[in-house]
N, C-alpha and C. Protein backbone atom coordinates (compact mmCIF):
# COMPACT_ATOMS: atom_id res chain seq x y z
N UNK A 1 -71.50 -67.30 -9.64
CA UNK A 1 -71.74 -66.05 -8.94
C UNK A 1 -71.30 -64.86 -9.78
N UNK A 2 -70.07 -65.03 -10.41
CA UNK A 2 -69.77 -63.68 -11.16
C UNK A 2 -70.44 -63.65 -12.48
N UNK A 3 -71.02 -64.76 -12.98
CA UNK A 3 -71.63 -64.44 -14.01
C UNK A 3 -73.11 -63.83 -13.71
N UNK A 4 -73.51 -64.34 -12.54
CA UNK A 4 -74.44 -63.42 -11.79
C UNK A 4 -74.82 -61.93 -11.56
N UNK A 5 -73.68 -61.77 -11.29
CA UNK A 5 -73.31 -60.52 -11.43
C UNK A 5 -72.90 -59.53 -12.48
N UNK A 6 -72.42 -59.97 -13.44
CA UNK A 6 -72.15 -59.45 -14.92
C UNK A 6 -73.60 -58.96 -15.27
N UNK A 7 -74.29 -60.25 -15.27
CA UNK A 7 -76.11 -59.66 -15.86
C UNK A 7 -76.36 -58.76 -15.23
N UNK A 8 -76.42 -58.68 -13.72
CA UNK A 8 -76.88 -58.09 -13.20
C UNK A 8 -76.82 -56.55 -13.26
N UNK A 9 -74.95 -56.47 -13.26
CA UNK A 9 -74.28 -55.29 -14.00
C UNK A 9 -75.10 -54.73 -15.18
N UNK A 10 -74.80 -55.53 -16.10
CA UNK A 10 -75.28 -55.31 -17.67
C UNK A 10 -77.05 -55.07 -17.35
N UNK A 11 -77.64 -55.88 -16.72
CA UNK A 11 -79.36 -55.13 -17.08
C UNK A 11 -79.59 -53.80 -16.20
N UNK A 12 -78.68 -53.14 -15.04
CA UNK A 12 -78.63 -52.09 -14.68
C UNK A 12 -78.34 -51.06 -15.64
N UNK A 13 -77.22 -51.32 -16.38
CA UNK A 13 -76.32 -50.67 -17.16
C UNK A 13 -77.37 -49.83 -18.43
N UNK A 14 -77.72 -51.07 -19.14
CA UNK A 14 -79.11 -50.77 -20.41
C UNK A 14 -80.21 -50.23 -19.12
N UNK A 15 -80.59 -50.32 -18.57
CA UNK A 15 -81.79 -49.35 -17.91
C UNK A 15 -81.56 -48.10 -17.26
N UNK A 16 -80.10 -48.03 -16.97
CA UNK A 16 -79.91 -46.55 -16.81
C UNK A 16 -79.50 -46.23 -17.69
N UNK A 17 -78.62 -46.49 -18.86
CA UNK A 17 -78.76 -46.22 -20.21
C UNK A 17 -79.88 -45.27 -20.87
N UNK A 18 -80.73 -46.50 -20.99
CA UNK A 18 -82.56 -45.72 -21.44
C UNK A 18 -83.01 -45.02 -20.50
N UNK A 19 -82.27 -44.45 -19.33
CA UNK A 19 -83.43 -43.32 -18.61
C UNK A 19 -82.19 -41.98 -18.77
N UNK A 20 -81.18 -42.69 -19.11
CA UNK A 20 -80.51 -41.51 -19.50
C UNK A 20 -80.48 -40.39 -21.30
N UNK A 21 -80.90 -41.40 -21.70
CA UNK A 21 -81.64 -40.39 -22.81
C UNK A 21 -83.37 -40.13 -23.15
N UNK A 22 -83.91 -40.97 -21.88
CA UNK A 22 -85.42 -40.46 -21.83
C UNK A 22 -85.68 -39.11 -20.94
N UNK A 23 -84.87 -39.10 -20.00
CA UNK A 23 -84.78 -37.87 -18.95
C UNK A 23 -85.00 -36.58 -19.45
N UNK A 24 -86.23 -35.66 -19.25
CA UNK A 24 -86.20 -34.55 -19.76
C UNK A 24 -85.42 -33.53 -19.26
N UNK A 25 -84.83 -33.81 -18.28
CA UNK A 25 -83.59 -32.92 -17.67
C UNK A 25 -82.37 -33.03 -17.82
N UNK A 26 -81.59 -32.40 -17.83
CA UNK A 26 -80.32 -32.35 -18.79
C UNK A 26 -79.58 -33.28 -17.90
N UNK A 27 -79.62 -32.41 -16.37
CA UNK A 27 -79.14 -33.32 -15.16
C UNK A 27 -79.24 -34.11 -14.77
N UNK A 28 -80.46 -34.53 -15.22
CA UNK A 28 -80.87 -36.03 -14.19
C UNK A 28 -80.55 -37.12 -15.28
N UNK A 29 -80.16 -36.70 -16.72
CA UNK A 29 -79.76 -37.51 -17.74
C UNK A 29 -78.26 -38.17 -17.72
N UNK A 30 -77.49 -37.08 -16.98
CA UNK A 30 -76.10 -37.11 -16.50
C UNK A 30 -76.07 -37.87 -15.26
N UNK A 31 -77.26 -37.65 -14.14
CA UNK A 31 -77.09 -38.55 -13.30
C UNK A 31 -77.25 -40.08 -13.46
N UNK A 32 -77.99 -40.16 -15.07
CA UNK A 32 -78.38 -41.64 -14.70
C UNK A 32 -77.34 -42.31 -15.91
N UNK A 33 -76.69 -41.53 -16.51
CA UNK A 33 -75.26 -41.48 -17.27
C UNK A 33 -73.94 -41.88 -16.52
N UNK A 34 -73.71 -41.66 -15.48
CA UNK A 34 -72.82 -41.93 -14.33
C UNK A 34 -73.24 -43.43 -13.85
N UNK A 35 -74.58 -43.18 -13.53
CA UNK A 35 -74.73 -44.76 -13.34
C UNK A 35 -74.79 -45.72 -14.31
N UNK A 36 -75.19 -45.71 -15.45
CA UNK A 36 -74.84 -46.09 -16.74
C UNK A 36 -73.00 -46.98 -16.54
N UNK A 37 -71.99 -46.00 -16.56
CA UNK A 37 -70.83 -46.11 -16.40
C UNK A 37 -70.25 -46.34 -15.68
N UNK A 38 -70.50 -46.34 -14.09
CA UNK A 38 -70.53 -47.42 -13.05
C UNK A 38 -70.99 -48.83 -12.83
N UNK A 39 -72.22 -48.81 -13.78
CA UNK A 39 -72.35 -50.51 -13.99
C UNK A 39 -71.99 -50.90 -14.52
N UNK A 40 -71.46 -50.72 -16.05
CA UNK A 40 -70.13 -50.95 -16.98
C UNK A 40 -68.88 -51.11 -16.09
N UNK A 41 -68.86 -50.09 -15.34
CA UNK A 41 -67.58 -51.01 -14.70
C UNK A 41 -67.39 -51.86 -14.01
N UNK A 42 -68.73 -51.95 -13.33
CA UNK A 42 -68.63 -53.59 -11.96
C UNK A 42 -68.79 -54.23 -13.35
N UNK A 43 -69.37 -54.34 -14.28
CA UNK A 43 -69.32 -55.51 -15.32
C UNK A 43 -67.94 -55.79 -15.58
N UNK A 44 -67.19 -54.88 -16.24
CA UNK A 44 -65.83 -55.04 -16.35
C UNK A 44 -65.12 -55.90 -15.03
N UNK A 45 -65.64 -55.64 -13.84
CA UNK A 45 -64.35 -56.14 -13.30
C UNK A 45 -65.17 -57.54 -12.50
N UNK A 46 -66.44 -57.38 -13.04
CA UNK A 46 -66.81 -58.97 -12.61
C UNK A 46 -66.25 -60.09 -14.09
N UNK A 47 -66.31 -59.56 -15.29
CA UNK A 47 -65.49 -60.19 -15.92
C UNK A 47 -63.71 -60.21 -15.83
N UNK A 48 -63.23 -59.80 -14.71
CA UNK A 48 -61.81 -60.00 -14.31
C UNK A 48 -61.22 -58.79 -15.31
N UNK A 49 -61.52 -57.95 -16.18
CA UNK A 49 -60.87 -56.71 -16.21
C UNK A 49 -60.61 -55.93 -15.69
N UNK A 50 -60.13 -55.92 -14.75
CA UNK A 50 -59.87 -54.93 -13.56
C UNK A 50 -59.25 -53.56 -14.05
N UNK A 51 -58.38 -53.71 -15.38
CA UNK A 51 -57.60 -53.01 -15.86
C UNK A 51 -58.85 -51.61 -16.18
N UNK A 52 -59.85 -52.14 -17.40
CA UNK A 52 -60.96 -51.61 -18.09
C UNK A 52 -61.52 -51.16 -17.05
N UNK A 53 -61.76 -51.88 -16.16
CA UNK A 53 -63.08 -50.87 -15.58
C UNK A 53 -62.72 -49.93 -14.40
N UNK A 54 -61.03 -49.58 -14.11
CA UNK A 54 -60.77 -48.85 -13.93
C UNK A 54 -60.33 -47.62 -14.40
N UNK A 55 -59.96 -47.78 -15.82
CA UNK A 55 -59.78 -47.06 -17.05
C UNK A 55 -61.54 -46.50 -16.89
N UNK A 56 -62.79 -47.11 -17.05
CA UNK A 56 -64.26 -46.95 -16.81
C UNK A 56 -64.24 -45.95 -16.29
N UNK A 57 -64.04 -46.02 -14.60
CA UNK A 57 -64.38 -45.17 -13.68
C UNK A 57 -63.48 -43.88 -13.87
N UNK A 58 -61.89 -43.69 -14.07
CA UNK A 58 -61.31 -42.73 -14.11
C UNK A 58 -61.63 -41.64 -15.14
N UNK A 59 -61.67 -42.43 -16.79
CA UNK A 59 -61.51 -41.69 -17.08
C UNK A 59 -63.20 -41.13 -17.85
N UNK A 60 -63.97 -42.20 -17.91
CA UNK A 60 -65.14 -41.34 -18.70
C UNK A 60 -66.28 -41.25 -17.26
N UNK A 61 -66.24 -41.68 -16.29
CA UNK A 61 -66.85 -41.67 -15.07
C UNK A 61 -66.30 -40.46 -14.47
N UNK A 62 -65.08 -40.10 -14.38
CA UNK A 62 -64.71 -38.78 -14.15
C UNK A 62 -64.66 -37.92 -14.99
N UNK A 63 -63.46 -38.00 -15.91
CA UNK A 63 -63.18 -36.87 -16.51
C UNK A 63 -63.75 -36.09 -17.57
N UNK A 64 -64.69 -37.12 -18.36
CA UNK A 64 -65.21 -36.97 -19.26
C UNK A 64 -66.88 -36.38 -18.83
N UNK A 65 -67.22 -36.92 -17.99
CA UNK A 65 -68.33 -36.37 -17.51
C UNK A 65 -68.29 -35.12 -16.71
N UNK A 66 -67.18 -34.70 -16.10
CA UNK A 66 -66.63 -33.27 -15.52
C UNK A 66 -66.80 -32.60 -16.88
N UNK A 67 -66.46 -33.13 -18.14
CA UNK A 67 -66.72 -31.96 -19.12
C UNK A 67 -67.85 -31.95 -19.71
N UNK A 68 -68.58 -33.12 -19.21
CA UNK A 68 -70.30 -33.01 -20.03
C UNK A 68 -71.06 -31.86 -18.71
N UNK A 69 -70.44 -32.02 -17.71
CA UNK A 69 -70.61 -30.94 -16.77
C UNK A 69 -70.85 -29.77 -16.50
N UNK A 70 -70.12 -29.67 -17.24
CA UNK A 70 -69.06 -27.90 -17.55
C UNK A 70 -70.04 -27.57 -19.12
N UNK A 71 -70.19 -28.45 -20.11
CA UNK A 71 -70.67 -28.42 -20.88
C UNK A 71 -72.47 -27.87 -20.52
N UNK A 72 -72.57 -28.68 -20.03
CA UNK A 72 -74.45 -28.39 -19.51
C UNK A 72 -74.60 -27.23 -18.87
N UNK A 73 -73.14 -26.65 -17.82
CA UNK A 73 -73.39 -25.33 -16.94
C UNK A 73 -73.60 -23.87 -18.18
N UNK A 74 -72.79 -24.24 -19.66
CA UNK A 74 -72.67 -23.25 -19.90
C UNK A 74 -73.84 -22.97 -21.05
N UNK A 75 -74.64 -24.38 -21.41
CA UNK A 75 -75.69 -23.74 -22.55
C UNK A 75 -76.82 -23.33 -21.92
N UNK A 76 -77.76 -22.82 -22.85
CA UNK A 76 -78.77 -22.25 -22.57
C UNK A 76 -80.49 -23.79 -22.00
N UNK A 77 -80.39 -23.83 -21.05
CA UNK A 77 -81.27 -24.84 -20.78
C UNK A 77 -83.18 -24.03 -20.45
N UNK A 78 -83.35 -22.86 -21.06
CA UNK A 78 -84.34 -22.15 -20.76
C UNK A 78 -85.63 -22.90 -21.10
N UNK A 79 -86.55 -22.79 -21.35
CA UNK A 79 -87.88 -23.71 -21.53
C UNK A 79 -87.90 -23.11 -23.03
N UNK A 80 -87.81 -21.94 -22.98
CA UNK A 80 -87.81 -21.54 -24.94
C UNK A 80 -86.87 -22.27 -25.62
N UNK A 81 -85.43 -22.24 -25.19
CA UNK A 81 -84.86 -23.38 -26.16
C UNK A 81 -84.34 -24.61 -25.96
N UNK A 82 -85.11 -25.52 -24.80
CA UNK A 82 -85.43 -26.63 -25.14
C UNK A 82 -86.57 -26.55 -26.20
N UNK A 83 -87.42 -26.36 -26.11
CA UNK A 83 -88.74 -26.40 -27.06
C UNK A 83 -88.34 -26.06 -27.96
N UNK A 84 -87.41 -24.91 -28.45
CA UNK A 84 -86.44 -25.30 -29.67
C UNK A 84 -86.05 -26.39 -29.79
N UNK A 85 -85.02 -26.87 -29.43
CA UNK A 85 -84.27 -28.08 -29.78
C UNK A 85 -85.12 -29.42 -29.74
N UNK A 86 -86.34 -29.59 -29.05
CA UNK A 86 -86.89 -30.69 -29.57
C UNK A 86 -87.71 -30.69 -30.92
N UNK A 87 -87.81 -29.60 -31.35
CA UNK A 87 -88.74 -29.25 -32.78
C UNK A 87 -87.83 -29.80 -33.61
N UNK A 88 -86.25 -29.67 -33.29
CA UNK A 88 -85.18 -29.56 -34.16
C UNK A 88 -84.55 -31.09 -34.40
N UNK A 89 -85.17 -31.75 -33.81
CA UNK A 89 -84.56 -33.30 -33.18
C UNK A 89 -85.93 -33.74 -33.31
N UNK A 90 -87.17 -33.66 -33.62
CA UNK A 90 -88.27 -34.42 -33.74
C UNK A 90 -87.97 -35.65 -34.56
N UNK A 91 -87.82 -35.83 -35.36
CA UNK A 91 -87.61 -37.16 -36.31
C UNK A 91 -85.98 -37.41 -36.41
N UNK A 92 -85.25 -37.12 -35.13
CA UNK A 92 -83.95 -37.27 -35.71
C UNK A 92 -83.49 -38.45 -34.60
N UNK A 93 -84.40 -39.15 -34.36
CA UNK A 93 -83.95 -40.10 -33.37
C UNK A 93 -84.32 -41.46 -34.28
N UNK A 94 -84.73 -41.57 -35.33
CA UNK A 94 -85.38 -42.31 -36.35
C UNK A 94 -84.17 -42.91 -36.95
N UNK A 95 -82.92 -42.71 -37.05
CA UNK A 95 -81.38 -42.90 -37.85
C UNK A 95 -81.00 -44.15 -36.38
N UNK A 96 -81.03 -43.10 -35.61
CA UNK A 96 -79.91 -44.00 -34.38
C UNK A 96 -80.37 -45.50 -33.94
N UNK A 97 -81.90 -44.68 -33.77
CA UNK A 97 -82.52 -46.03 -33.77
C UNK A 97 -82.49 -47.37 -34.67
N UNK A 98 -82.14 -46.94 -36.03
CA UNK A 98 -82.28 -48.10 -36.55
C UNK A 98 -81.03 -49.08 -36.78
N UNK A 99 -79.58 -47.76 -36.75
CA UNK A 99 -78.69 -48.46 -36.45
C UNK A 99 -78.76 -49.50 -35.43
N UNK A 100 -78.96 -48.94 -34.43
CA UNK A 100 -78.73 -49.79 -33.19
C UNK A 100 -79.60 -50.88 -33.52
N UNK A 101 -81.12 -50.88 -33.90
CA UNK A 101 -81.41 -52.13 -34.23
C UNK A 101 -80.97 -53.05 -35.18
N UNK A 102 -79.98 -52.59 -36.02
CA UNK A 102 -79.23 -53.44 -37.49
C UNK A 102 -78.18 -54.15 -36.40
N UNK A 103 -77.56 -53.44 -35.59
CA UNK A 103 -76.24 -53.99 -34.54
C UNK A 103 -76.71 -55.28 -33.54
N UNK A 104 -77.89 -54.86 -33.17
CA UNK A 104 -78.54 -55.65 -31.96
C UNK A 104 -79.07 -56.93 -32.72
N UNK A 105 -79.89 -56.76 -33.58
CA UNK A 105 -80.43 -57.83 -34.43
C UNK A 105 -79.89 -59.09 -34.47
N UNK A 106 -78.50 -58.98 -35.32
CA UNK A 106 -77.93 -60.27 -35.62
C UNK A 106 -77.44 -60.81 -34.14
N UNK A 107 -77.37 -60.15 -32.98
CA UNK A 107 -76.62 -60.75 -31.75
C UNK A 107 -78.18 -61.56 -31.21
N UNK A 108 -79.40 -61.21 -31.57
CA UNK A 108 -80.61 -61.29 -31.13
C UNK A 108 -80.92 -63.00 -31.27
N UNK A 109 -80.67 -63.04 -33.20
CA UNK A 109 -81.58 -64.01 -33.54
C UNK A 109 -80.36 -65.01 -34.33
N UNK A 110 -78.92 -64.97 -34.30
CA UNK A 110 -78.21 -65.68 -34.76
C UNK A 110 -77.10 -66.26 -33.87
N UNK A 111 -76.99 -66.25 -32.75
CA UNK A 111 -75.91 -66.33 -31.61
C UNK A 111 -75.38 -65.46 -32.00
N UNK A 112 -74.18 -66.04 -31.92
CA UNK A 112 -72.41 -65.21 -31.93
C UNK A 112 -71.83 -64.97 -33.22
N UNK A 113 -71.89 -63.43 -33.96
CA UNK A 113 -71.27 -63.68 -35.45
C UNK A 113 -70.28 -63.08 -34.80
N UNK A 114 -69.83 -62.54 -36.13
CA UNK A 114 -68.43 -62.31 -36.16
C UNK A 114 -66.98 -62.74 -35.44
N UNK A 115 -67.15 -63.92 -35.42
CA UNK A 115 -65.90 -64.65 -34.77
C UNK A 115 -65.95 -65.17 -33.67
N UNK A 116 -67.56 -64.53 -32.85
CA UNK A 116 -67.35 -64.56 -31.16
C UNK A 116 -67.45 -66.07 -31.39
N UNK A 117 -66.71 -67.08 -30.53
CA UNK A 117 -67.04 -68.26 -30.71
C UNK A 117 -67.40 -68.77 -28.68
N UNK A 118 -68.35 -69.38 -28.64
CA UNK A 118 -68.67 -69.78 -27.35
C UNK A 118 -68.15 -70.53 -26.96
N UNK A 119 -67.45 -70.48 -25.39
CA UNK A 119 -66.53 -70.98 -25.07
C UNK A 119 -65.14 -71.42 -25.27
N UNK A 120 -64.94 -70.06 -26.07
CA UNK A 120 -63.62 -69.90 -25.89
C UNK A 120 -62.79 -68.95 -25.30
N UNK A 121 -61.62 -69.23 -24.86
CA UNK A 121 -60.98 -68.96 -24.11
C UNK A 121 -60.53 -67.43 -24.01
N UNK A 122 -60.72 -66.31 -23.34
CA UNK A 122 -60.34 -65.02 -22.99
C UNK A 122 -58.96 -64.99 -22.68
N UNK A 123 -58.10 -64.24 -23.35
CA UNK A 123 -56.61 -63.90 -22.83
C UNK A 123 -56.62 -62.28 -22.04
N UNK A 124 -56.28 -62.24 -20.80
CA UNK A 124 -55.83 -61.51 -20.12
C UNK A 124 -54.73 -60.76 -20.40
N UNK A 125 -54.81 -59.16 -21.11
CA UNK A 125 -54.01 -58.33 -21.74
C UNK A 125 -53.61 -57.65 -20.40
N UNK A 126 -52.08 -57.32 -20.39
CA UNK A 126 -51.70 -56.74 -18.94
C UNK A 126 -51.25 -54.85 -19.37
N UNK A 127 -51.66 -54.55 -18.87
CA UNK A 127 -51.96 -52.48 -18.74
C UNK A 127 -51.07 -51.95 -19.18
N UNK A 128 -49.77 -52.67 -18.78
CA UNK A 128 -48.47 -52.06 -19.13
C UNK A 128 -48.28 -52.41 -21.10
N UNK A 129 -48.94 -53.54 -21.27
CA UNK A 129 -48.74 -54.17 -23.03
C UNK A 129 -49.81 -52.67 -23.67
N UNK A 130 -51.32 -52.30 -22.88
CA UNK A 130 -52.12 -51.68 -23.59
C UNK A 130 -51.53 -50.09 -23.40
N UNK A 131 -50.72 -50.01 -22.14
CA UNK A 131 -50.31 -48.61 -22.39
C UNK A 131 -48.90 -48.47 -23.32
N UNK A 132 -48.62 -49.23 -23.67
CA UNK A 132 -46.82 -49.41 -24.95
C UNK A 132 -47.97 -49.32 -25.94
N UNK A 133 -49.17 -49.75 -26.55
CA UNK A 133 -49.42 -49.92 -27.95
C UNK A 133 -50.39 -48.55 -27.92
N UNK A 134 -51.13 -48.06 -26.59
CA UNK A 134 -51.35 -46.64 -26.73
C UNK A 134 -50.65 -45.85 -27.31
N UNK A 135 -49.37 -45.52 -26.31
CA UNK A 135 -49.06 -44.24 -26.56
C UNK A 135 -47.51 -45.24 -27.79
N UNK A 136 -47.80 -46.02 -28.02
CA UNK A 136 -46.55 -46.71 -29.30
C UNK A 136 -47.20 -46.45 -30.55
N UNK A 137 -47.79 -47.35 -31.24
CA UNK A 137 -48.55 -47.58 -32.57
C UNK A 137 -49.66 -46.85 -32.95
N UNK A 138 -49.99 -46.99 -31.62
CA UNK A 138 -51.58 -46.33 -31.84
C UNK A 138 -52.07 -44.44 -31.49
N UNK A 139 -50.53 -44.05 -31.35
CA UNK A 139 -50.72 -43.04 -30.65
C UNK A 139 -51.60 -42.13 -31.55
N UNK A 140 -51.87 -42.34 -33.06
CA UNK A 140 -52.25 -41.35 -33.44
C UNK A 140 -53.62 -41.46 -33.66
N UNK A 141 -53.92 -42.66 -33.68
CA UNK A 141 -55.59 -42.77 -33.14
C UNK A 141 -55.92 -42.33 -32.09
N UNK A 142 -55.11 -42.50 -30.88
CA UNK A 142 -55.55 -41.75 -30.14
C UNK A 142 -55.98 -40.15 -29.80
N UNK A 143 -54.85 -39.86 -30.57
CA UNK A 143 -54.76 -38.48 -30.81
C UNK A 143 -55.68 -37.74 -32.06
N UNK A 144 -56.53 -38.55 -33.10
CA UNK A 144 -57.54 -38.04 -33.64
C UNK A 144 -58.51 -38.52 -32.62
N UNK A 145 -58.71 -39.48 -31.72
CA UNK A 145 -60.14 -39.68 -30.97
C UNK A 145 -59.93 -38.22 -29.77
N UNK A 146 -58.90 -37.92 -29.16
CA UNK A 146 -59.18 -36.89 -28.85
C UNK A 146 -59.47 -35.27 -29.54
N UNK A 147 -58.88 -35.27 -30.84
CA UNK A 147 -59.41 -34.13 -31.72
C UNK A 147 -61.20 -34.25 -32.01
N UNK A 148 -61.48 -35.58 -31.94
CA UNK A 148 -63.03 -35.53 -32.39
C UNK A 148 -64.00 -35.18 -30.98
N UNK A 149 -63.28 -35.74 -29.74
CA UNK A 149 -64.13 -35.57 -28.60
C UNK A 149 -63.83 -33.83 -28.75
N UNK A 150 -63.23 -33.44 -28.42
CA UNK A 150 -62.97 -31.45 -28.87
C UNK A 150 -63.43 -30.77 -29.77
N UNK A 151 -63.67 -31.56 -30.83
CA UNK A 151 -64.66 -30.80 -31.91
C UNK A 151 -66.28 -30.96 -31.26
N UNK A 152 -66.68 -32.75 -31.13
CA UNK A 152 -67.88 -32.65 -30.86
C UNK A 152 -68.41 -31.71 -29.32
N UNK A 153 -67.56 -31.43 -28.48
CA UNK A 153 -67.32 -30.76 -27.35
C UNK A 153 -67.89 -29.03 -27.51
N UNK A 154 -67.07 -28.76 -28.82
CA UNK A 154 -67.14 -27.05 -29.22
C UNK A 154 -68.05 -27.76 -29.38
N UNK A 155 -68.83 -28.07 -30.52
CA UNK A 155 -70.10 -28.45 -31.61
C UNK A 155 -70.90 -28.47 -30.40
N UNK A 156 -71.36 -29.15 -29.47
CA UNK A 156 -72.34 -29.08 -27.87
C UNK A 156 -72.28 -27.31 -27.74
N UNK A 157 -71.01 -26.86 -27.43
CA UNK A 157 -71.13 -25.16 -26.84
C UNK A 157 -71.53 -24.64 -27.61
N UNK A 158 -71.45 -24.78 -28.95
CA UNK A 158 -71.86 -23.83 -30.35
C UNK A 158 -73.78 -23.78 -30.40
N UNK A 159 -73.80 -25.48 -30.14
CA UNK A 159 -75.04 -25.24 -30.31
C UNK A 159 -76.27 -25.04 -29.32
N UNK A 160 -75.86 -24.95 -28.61
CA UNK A 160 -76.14 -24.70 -26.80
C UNK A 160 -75.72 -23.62 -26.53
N UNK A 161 -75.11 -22.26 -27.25
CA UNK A 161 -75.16 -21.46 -26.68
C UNK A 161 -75.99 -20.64 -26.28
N UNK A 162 -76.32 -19.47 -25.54
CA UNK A 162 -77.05 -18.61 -25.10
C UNK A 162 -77.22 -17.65 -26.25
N UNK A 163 -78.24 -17.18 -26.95
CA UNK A 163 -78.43 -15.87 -27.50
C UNK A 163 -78.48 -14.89 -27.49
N UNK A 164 -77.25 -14.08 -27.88
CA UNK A 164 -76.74 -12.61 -27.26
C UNK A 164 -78.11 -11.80 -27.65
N UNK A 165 -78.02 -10.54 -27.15
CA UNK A 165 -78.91 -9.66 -27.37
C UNK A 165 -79.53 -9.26 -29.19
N UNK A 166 -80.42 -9.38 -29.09
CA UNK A 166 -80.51 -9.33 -31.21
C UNK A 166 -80.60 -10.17 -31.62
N UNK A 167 -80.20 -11.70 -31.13
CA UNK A 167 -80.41 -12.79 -31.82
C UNK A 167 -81.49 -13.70 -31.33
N UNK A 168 -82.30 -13.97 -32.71
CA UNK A 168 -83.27 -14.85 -32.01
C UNK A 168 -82.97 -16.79 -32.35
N UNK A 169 -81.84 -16.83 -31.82
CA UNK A 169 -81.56 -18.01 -31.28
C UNK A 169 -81.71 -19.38 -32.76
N UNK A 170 -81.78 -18.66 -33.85
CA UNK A 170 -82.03 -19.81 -34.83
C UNK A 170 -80.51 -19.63 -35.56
């Protein structure tokens, strides 16, 4: 049954995924982004992470999307510069794509690389061990992954902003 449910999770997850960057609306890309990250988390906690996929929901189900939020209220979403920005992004989906197909590939047509070995055994990490090596060892990774979400954050407002009077928006 719960592995039932994991798929089930997971093929929701990739299909609101892909309607969240097919969506020609900024909003309805965010709405199907939320759901995206809600099925990631029943996945998480149908695989018994309860920990993760509450970490899921709090913090990029909330908080993080409160600032893709705030982010979308403040750029310019006019019909002139979208039609900018897709001129500007025409062939620039050609990179991501192929990553993702170099990543997907080998999981496609070779089983399990890199170490995953089938049927073996999952150890159950307890919240209190992942919050000591957070904010212990790792604090400073953490603390550049939040300098990069804040840069790429400005970098969204910078380039989404509105064009003051005089400027023609290039």
């Amino acid at each position: 049954m719960s592995e039932v449910f994991v798929i089930w999770a997971g093929f929701v997850a990739l299909v609101s995924a892909l309607l969240a960057v097919t969506r020609p609306s900024v909003v309805h890309g965010l709405m199907w982004l939320v759901a995206t990250l809600l099925s990631l988390a029943a996945a998480f906690f149908g695989l018994g992470a309860g920990f993760a996929g509450a970490v899921q929901i709090l913090i990029y189900a909330g908080a993080i999307l409160a600032v893709f939020v705030f982010v979308v209220m403040t750029v310019d979403a006019s019909p002139e510069a979208l039609a900018l920005e897709r001129s500007r992004l025409k062939q620039a989906w050609q990179m991501p794509a192929l990553v993702v197909v170099l990543v997907v590939l080998p999981f496609t047509l070779g089983g399990a690389p890199w170490g995953l070995v089938e049927g073996a055994e999952v150890a159950s990490v307890p919240a209190k061990r992942v919050g000591a090596l957070l904010f212990g060892p790792w604090a400073i990774a953490v603390e550049i992954a939040s300098f990069l979400l804040l840069a790429a954050l400005m970098g969204a407002r910078h380039l989404g902003r509105r064009p003051r009077q005089g400027e023609d928006g290039q």
